[in-house]
Protein backbone atom coordinates (compact mmCIF):
# COMPACT_ATOMS: atom_id res chain seq x y z
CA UNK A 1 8.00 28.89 -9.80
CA UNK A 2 7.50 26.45 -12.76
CA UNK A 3 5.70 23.68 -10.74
CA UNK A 4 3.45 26.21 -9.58
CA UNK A 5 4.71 25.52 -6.26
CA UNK A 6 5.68 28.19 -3.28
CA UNK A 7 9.54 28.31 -1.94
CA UNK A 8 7.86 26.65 1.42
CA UNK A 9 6.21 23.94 -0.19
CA UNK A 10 9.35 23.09 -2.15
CA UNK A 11 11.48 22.86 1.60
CA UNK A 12 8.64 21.03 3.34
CA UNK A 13 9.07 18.26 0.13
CA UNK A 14 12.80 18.46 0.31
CA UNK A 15 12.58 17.79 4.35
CA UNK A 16 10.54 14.87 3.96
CA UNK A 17 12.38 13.08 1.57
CA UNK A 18 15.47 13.33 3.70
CA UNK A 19 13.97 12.58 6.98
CA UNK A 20 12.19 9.46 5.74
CA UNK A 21 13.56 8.98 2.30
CA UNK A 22 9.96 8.84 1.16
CA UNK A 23 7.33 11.32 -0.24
CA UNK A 24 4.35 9.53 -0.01
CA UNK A 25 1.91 10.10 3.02
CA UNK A 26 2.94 9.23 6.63
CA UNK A 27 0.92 7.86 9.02
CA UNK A 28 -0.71 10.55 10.84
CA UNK A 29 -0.43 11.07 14.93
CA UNK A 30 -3.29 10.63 17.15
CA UNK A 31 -6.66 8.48 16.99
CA UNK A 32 -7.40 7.21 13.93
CA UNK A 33 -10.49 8.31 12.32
CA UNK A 34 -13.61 5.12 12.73
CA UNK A 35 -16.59 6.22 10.57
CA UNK A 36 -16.36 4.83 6.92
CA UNK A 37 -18.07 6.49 4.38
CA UNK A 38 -20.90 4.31 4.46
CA UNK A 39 -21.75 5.00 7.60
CA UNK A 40 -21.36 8.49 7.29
CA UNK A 41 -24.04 8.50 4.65
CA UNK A 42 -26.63 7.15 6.59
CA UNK A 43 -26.34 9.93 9.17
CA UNK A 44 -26.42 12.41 5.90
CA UNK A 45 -29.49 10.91 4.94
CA UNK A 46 -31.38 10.68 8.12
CA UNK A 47 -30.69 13.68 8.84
CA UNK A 48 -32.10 15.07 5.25
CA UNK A 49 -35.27 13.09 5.59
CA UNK A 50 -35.57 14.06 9.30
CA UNK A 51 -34.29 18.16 9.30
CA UNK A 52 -35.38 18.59 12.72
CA UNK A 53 -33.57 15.82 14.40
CA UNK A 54 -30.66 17.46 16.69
CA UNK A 55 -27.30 15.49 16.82
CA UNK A 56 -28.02 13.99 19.96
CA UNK A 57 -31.14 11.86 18.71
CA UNK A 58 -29.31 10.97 15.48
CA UNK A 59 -26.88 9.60 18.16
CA UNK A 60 -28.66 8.08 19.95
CA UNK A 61 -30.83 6.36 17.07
CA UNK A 62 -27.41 4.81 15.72
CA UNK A 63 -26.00 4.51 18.94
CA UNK A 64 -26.55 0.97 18.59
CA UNK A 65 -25.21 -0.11 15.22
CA UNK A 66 -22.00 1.97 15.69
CA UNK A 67 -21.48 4.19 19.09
CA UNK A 68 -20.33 7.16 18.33
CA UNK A 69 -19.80 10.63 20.35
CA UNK A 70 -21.88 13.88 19.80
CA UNK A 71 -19.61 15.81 18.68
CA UNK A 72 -18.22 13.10 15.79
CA UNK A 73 -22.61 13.49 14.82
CA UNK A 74 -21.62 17.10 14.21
CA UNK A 75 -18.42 17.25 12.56
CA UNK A 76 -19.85 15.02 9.84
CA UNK A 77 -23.35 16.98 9.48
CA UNK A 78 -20.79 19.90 9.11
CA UNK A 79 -18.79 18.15 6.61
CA UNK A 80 -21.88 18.18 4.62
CA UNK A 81 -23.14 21.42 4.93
CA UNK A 82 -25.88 20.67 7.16
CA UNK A 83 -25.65 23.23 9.59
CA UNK A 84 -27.90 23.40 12.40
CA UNK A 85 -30.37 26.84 12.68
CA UNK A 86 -33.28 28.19 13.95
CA UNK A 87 -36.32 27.57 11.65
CA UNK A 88 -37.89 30.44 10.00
CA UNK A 89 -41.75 30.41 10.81
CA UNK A 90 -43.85 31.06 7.99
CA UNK A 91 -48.02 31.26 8.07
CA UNK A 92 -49.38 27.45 7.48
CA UNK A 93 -51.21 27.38 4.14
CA UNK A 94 -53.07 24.34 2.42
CA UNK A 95 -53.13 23.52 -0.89
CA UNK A 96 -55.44 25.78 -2.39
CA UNK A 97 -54.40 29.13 -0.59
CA UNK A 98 -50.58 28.48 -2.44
CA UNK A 99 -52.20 28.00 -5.63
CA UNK A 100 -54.29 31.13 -5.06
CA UNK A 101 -51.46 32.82 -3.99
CA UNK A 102 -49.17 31.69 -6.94
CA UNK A 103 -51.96 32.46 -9.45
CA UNK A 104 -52.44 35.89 -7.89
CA UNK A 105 -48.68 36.77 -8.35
CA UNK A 106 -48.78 35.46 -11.95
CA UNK A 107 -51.52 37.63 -12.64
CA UNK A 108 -49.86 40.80 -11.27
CA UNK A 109 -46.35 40.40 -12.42
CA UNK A 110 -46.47 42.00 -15.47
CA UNK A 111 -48.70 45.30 -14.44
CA UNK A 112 -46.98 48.98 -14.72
CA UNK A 113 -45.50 49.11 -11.38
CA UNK A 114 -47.45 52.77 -11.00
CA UNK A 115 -50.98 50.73 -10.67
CA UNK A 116 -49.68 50.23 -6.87
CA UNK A 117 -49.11 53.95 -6.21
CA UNK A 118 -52.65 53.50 -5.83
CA UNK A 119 -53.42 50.88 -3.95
CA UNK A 120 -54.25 50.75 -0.18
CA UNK A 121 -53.57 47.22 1.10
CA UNK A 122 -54.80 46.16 4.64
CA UNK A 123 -54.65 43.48 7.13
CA UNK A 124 -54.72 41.89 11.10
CA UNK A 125 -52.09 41.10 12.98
CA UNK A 126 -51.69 39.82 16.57
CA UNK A 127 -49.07 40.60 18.88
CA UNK A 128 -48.01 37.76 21.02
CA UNK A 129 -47.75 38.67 24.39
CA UNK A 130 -45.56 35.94 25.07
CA UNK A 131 -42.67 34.08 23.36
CA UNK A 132 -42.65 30.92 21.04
CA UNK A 133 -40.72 28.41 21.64
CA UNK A 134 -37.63 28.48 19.57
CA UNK A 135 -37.03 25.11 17.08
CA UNK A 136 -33.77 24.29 15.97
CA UNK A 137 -33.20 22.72 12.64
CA UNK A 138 -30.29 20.88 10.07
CA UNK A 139 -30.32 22.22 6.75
CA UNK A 140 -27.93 23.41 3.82
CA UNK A 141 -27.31 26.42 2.63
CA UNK A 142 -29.40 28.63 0.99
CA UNK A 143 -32.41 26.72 1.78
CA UNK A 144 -34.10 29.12 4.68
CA UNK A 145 -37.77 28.65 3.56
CA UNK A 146 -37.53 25.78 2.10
CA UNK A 147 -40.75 24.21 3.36
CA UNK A 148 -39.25 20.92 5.02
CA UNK A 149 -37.26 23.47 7.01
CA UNK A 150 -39.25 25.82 8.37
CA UNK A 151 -41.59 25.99 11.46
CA UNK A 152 -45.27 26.51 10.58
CA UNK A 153 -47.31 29.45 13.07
CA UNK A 154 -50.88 30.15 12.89
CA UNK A 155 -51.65 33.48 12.52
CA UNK A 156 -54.36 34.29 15.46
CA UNK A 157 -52.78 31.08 17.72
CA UNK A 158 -52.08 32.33 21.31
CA UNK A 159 -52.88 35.54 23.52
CA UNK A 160 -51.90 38.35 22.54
CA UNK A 161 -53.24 41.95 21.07
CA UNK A 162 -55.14 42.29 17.44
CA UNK A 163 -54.27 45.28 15.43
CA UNK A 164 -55.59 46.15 12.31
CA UNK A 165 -53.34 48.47 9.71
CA UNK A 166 -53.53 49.87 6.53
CA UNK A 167 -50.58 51.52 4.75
CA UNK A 168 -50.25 53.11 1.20
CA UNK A 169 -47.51 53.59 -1.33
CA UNK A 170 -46.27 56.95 -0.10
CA UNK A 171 -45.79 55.64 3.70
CA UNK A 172 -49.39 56.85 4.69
CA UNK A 173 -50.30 54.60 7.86
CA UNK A 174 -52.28 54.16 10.72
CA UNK A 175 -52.73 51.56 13.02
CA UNK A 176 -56.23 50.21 15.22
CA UNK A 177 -56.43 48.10 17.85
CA UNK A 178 -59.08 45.76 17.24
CA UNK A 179 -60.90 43.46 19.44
CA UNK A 180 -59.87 40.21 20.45
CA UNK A 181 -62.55 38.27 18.08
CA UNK A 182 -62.65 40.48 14.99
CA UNK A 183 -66.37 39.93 13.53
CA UNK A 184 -68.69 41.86 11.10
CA UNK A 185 -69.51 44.60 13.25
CA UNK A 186 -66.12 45.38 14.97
CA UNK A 187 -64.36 44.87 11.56
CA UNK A 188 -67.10 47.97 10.22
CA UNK A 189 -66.48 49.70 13.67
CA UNK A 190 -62.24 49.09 12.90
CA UNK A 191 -62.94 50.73 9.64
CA UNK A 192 -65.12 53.98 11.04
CA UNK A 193 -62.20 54.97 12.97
CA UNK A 194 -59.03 54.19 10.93
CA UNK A 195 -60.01 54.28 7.54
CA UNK A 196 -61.39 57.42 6.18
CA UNK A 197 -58.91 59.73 8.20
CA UNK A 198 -56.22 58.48 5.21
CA UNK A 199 -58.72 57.12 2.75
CA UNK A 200 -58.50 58.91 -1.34
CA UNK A 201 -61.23 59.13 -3.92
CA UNK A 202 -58.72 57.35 -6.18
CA UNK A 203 -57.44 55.05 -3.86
CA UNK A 204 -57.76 51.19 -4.30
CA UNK A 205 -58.72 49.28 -1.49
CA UNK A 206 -56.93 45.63 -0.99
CA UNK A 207 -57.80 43.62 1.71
CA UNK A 208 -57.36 39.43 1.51
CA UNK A 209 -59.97 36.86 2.06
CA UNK A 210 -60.71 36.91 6.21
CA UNK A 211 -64.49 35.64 6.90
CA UNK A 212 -65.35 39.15 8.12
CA UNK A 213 -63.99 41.01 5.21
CA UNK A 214 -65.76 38.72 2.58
CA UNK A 215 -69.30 38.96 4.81
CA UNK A 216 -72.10 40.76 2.64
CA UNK A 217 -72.91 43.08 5.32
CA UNK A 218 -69.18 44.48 5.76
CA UNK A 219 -69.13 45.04 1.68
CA UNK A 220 -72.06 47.12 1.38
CA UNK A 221 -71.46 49.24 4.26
CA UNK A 222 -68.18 49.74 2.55
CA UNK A 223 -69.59 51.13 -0.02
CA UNK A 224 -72.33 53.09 1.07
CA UNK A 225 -69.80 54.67 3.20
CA UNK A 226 -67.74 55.78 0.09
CA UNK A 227 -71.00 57.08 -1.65
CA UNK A 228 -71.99 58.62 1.57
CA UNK A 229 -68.33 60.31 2.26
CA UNK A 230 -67.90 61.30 -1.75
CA UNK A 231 -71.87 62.25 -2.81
């Protein structure tokens, strides 16, 4: 109890020092271990500089300066924390929608969180009709969407059905299926049948930057149909 030590700890040291007169370590049984550090390191950092390598191509891309199983490849990118996963998919964004993004956030943050009681936000989304293919990636912990580890998707890539949905703060919704190439006129013909069944005097209306929400013709046929709906 004063060494901080448990009553089995205390007979394992006293067994060992009279079997083998000794208490330092004893050789081990089995294979000895055959990476060195340095060589573990360079599988570390390939593998940090290439997330999306599996185990079996880092293996086979050092195969030749020291063969190696597998399953040794994993045990060490384990030992590190580099755990293999599915990547997240996020939308693919340049440069100047994450600023506009960022400075949108930055703008809002600070607003009386009742100013969105009002607000109407609405948007497109396709369905796939059919699966994507999975991608596997090696990354540490707590770094999901970490953008070197994710899979990028692109929003209207692929078959599949367009739907257009708006939704309020209170849980009002609706959903619209939409045609398969969303311009001008079936964006206005979208908003005929969806929108002014759930549609308030007072509500704001939020919609993003999409080529047929920004067109002149869709904005003023917006309006008039307020004025017309609220004369």
């Amino acid at each position: 109890m004063d060494l901080n030590i448990s009553r089995h700890g205390v007979q394992r040291i006293l067994t060992k020092f009279q079997q083998h007169k000794t208490l330092d370590d004893l050789q081990k049984s089995g294979r000895p271990q055959r990476n060195d550090y340095r060589y573990e390191r360079l599988f570390i950092r390939d593998s940090r500089c290439h997330p999306k390598k599996t185990a079996r191509k880092l293996q086979i891309y050092w195969r030749s300066s020291k063969p190696t199983s597998v399953s040794i490849v994993k045990s060490i990118l384990r030992k590190y924390e580099l755990l293999g996963r599915i990547a997240a998919k996020k939308p693919f964004l340049n440069k100047q929608y994450i600023r506009s993004r960022l400075n949108w956030c930055k703008a809002y943050s600070n607003v009386d969180p009742s100013l969105w009681n009002d607000v109407m936000f609405i948007d497109e989304c396709r369905l796939e009709l059919f699966g994507r293919r999975m991608e596997y990636v090696r990354r540490p912990k707590e770094t999901r969407f970490h953008e070197k580890y994710t899979t990028k998707s692109m929003k209207f890539g692929g078959g599949g059905v367009l739907l257009w949905g708006a939704i309020e703060e209170d849980g009002t919704k609706i959903l619209i299926k939409c045609p398969d190439r969303l311009n001008f006129n079936g964006y206005i013909d979208v908003l005929n049948k969806g929108l002014l069944s759930i549609y308030d005097r007072n509500d704001i209306f939020k919609q993003d930057n999409a080529p047929c929400h920004k067109l002149r013709v869709a904005s003023s046929f917006i309006d008039n149909l307020w004025n017309m709906q609220f004369k």
